[in-house]
C-alpha atoms as a PDB file:
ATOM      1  CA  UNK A   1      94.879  99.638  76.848  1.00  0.00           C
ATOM      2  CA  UNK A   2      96.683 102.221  78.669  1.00  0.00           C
ATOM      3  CA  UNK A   3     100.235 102.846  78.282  1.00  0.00           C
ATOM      4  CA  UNK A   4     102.001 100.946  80.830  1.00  0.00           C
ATOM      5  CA  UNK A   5     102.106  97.826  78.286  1.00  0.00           C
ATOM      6  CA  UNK A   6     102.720  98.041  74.463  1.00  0.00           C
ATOM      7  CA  UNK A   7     101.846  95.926  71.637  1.00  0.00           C
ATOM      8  CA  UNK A   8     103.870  95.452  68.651  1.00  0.00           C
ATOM      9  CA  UNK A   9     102.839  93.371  65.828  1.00  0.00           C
ATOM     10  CA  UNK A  10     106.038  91.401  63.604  1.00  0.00           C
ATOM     11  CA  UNK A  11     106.279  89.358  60.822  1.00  0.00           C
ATOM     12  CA  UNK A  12     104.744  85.432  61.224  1.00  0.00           C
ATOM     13  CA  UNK A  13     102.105  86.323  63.718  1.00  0.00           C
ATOM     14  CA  UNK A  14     104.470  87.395  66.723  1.00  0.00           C
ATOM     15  CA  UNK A  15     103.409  89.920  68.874  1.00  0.00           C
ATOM     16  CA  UNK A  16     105.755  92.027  71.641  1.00  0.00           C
ATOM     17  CA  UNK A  17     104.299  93.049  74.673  1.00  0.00           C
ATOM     18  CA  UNK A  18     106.442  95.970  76.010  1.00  0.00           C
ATOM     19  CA  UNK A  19     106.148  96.390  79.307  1.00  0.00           C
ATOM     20  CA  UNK A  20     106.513 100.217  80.269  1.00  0.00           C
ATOM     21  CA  UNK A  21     105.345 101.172  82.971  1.00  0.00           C
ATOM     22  CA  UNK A  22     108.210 103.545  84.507  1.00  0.00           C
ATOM     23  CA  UNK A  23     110.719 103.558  85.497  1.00  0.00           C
ATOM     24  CA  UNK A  24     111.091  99.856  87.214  1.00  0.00           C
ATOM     25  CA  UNK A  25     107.951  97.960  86.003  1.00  0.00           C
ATOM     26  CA  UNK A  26     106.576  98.232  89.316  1.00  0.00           C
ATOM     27  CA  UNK A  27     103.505  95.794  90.079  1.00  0.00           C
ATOM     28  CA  UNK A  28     100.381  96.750  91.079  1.00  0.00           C
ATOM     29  CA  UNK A  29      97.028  95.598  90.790  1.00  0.00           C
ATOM     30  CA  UNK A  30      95.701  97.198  87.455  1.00  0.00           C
ATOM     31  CA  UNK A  31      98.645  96.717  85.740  1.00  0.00           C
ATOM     32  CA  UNK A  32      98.878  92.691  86.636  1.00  0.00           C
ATOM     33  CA  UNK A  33      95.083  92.577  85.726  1.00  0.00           C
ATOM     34  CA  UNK A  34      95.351  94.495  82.712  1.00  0.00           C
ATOM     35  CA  UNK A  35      98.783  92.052  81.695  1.00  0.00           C
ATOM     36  CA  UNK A  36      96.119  89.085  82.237  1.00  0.00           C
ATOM     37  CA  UNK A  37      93.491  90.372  79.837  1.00  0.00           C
ATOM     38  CA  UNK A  38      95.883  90.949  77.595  1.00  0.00           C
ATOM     39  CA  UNK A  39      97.653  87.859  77.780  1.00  0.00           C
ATOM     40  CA  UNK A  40      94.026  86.205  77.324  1.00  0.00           C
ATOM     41  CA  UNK A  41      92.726  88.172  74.202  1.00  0.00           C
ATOM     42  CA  UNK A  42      96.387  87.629  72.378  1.00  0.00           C
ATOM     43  CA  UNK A  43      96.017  83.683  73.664  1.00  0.00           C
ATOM     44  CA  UNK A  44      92.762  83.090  71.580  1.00  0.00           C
ATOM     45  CA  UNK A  45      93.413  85.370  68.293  1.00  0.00           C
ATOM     46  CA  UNK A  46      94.180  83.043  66.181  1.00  0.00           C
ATOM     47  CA  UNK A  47      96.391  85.992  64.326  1.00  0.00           C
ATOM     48  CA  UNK A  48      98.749  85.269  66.581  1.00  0.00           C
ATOM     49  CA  UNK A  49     101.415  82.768  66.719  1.00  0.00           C
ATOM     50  CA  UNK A  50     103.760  83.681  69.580  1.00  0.00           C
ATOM     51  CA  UNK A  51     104.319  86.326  71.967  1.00  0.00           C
ATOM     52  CA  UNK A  52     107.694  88.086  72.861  1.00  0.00           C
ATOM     53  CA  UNK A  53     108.081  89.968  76.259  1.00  0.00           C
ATOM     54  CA  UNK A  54     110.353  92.783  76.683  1.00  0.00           C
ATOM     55  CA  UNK A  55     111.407  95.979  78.249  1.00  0.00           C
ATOM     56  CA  UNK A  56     112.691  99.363  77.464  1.00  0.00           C
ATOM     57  CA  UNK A  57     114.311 100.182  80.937  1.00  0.00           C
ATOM     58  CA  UNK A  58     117.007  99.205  82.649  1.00  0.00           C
ATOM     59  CA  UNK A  59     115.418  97.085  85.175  1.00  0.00           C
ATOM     60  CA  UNK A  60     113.238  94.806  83.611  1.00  0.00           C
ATOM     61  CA  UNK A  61     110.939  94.675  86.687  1.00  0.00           C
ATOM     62  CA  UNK A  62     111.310  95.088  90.500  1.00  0.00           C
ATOM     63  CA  UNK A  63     108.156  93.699  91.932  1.00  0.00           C
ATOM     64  CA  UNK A  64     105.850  95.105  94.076  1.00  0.00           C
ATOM     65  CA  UNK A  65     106.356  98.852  94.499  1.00  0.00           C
ATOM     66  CA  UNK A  66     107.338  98.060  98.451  1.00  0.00           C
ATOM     67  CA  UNK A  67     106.468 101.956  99.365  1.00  0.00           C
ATOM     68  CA  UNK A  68     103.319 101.994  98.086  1.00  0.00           C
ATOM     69  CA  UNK A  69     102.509  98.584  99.776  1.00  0.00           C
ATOM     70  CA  UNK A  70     103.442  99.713 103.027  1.00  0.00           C
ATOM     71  CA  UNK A  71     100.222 101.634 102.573  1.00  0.00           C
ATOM     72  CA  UNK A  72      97.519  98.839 101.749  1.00  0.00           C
ATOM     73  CA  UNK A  73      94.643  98.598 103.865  1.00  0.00           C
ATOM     74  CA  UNK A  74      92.861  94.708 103.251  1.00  0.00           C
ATOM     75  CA  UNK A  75      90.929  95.677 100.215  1.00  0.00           C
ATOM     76  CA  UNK A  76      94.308  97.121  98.633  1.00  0.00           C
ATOM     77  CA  UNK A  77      95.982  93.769  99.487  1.00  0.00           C
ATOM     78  CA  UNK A  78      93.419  91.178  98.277  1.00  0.00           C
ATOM     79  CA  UNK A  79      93.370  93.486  95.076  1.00  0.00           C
ATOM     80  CA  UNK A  80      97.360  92.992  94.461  1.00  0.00           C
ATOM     81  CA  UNK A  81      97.036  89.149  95.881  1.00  0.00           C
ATOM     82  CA  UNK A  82      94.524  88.360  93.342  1.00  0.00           C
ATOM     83  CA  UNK A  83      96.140  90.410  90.614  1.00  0.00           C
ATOM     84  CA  UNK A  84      99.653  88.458  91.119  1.00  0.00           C
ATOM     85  CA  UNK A  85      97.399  85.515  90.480  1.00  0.00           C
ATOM     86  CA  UNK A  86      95.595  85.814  88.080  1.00  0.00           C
ATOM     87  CA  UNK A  87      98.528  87.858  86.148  1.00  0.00           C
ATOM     88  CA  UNK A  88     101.057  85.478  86.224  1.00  0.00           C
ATOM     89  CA  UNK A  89      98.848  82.611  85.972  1.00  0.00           C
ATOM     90  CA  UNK A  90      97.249  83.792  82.251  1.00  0.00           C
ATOM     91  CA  UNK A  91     100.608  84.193  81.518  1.00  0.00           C
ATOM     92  CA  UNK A  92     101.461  80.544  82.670  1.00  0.00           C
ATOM     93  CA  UNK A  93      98.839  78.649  80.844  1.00  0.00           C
ATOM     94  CA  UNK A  94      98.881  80.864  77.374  1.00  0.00           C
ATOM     95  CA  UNK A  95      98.572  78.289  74.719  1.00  0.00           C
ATOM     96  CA  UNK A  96     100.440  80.223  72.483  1.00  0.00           C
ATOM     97  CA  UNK A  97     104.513  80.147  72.540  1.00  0.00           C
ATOM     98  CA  UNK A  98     105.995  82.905  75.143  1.00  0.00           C
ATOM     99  CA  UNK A  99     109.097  84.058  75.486  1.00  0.00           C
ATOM    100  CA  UNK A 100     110.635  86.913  77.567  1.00  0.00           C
ATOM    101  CA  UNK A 101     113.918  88.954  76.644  1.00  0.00           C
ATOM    102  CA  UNK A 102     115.545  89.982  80.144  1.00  0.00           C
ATOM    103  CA  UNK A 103     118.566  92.782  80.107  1.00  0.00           C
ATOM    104  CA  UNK A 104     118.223  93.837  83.584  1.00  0.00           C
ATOM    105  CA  UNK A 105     117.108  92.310  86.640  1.00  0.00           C
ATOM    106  CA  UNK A 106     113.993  90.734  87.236  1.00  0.00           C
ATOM    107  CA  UNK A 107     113.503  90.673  90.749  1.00  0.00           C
ATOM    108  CA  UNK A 108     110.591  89.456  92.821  1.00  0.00           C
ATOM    109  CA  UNK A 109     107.327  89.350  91.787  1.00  0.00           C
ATOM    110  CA  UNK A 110     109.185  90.960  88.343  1.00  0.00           C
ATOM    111  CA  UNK A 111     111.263  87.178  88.426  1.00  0.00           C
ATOM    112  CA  UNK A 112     107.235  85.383  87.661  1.00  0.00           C
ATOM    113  CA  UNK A 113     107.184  87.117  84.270  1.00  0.00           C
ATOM    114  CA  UNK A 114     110.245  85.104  83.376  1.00  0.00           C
ATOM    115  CA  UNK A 115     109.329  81.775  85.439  1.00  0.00           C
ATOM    116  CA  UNK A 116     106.024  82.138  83.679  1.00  0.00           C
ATOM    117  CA  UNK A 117     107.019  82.112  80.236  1.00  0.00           C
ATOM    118  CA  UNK A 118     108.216  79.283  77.680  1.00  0.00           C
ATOM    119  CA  UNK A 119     111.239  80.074  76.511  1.00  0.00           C
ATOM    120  CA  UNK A 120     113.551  83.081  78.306  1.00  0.00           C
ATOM    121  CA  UNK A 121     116.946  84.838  77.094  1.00  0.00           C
ATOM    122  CA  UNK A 122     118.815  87.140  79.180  1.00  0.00           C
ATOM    123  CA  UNK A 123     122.035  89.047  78.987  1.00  0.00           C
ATOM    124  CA  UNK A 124     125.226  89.563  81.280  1.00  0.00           C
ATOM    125  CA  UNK A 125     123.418  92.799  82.865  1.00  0.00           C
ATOM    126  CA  UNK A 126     120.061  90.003  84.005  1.00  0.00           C
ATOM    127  CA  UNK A 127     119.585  89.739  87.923  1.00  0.00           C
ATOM    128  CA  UNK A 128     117.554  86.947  89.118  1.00  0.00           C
ATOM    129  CA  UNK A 129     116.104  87.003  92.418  1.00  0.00           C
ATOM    130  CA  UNK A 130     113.004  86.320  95.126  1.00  0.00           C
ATOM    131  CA  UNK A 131     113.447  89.198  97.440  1.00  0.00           C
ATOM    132  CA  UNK A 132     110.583  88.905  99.761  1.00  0.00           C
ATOM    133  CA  UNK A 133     112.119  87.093 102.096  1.00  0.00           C
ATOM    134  CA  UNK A 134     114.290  90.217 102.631  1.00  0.00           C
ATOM    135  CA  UNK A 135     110.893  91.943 103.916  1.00  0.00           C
ATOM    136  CA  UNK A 136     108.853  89.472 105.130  1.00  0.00           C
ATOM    137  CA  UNK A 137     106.377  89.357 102.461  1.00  0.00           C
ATOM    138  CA  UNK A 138     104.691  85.715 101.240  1.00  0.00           C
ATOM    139  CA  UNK A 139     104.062  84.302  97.977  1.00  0.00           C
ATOM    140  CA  UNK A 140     100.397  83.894  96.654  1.00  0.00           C
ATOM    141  CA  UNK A 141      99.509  80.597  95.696  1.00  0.00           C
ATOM    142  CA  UNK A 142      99.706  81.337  91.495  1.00  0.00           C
ATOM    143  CA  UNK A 143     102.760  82.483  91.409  1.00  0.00           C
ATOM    144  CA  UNK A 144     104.008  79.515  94.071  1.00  0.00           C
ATOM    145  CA  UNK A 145     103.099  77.251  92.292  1.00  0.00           C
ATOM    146  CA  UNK A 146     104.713  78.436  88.727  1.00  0.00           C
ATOM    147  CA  UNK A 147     108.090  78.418  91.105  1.00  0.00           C
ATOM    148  CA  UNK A 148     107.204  74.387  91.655  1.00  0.00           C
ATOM    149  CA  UNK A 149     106.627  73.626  88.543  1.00  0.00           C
ATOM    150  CA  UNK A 150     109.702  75.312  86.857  1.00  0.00           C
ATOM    151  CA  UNK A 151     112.475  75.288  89.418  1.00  0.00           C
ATOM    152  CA  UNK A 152     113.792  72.037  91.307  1.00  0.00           C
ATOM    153  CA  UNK A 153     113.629  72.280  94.881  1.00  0.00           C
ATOM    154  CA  UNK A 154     116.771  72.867  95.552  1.00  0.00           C
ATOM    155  CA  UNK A 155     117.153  76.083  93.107  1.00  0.00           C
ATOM    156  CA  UNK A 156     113.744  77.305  94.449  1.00  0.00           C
ATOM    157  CA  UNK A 157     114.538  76.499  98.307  1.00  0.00           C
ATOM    158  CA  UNK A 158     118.249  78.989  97.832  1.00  0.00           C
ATOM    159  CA  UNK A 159     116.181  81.649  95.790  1.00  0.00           C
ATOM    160  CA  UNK A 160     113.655  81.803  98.692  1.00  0.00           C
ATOM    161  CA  UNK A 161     115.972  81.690 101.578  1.00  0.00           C
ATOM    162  CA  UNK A 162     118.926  83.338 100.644  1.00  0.00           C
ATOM    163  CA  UNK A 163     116.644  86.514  99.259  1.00  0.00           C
ATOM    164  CA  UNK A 164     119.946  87.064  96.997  1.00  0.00           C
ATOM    165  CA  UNK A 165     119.643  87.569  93.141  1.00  0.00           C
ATOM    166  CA  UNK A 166     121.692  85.545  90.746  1.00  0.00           C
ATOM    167  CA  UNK A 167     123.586  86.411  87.685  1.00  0.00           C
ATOM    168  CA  UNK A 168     122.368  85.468  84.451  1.00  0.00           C
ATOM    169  CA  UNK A 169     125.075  82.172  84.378  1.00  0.00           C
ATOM    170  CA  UNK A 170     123.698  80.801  87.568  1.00  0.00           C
ATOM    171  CA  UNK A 171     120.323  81.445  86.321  1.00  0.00           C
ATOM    172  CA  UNK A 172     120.447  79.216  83.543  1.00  0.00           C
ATOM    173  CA  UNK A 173     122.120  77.057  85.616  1.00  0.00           C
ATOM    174  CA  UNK A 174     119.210  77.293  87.859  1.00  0.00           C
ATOM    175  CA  UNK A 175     117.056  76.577  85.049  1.00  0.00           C
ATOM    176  CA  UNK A 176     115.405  80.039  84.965  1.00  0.00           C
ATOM    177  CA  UNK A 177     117.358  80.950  81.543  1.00  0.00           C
ATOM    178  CA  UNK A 178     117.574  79.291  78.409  1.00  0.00           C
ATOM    179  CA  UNK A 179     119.777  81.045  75.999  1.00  0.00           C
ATOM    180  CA  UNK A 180     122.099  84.053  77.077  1.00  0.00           C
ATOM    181  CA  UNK A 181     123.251  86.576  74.525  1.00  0.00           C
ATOM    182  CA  UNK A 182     125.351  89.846  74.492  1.00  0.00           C
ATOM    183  CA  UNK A 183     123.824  93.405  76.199  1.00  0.00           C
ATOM    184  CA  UNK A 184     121.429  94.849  73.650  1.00  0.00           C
ATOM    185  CA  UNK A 185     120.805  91.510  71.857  1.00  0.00           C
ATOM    186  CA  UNK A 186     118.433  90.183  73.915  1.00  0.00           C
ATOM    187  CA  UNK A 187     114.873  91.601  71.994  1.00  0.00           C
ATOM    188  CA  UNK A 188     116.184  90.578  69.113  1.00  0.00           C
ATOM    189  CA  UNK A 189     117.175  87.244  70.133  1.00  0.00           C
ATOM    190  CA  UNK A 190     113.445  86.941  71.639  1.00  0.00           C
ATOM    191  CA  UNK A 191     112.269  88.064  68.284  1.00  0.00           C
ATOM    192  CA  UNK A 192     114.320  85.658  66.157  1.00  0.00           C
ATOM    193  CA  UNK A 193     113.467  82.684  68.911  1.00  0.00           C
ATOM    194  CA  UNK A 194     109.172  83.490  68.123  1.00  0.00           C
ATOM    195  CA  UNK A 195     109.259  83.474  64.536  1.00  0.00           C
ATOM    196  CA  UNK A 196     110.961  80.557  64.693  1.00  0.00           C
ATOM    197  CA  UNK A 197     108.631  78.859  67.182  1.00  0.00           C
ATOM    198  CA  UNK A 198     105.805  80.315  65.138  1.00  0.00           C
ATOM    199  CA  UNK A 199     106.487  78.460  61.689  1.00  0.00           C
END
């Protein structure tokens, strides 16, 4: 496992996955497929009995690095296509409790990693947003359809359209958060949260 995600093991069979991959959590291809064999092999150790998601940075994750992307030739694009799938989509159907701890903003294809978990806690600093209308960009099918199935249509159809992110109140009036807590709380919160889920 390289160093762009790190595993921590706690009490009652949780495990955090720290995402770290400086300085925004910037998608790309390994890093989504790497997330998704991860996601697999903690999904079917039976050691484990939730999983916590968190960062270290101030921006929990921006989504695709849009630079970089300006640069894929086909292969490069079916490669990130297919790794926002099949990323966000282990993530999705993890039997195994998950539960995200958002301090900054999650923007993008960085919003899935919340929309994709069970349970999700931000704080006041949390951003919210689908930006790719903002640069003409579409959304693969996976992580589409984990915006269907967790957002109502109207919540989804202003996120898409408007390109705007949304504080961390709206969000959970949105339905995209669950519990908000004080800056700096947040991990710990997560923590408490999967040890509780795990018993």
């Amino acid at each position: 496992m390289s160093e762009d995600l790190v595993c921590t093991r706690h009490p009652d069979g949780v495990i955090e996955i720290g995402l770290n991959r400086a300085p925004v959590n910037a998608l790309s291809a390994g890093f989504l497929m790497e997330f998704a064999a991860l996601i697999d092999h903690m999904g079917r150790d039976t050691d484990v009995s939730a999983i916590v998601l968190s960062s270290p940075f101030k921006v929990f994750s921006a989504g695709l690095d849009l630079k970089e992307a300006q640069a894929f030739d086909l292969s490069a694009q079916h490669a990130i296509v297919t790794g926002l799938n099949i990323g966000f989509l282990a993530l999705f159907a993890c039997p195994k409790p998950t539960l995200v701890a958002v301090a900054g903003p999650a923007i993008a294809g960085g919003l899935f990693f919340v929309l994709a978990s069970d349970w999700r806690i931000a704080g006041p600093r949390a951003r919210f947003g689908l930006a790719e209308v903002r640069v003409g960009a579409d959304f693969p099918v996976g992580p589409m359809e984990i915006a269907r199935a967790t957002l109502g249509p109207n919540d989804l159809r202003r996120l898409m359209l408007s390109g705007q992110p949304i504080g961390a109140e709206a969000a959970r009036g949105a339905g995209i958060v669950d519990e908000m807590t004080d800056a700096g709380a947040e991990r710990e919160l997560a923590l408490l949260r999967a040890r509780e889920m795990a018993k």
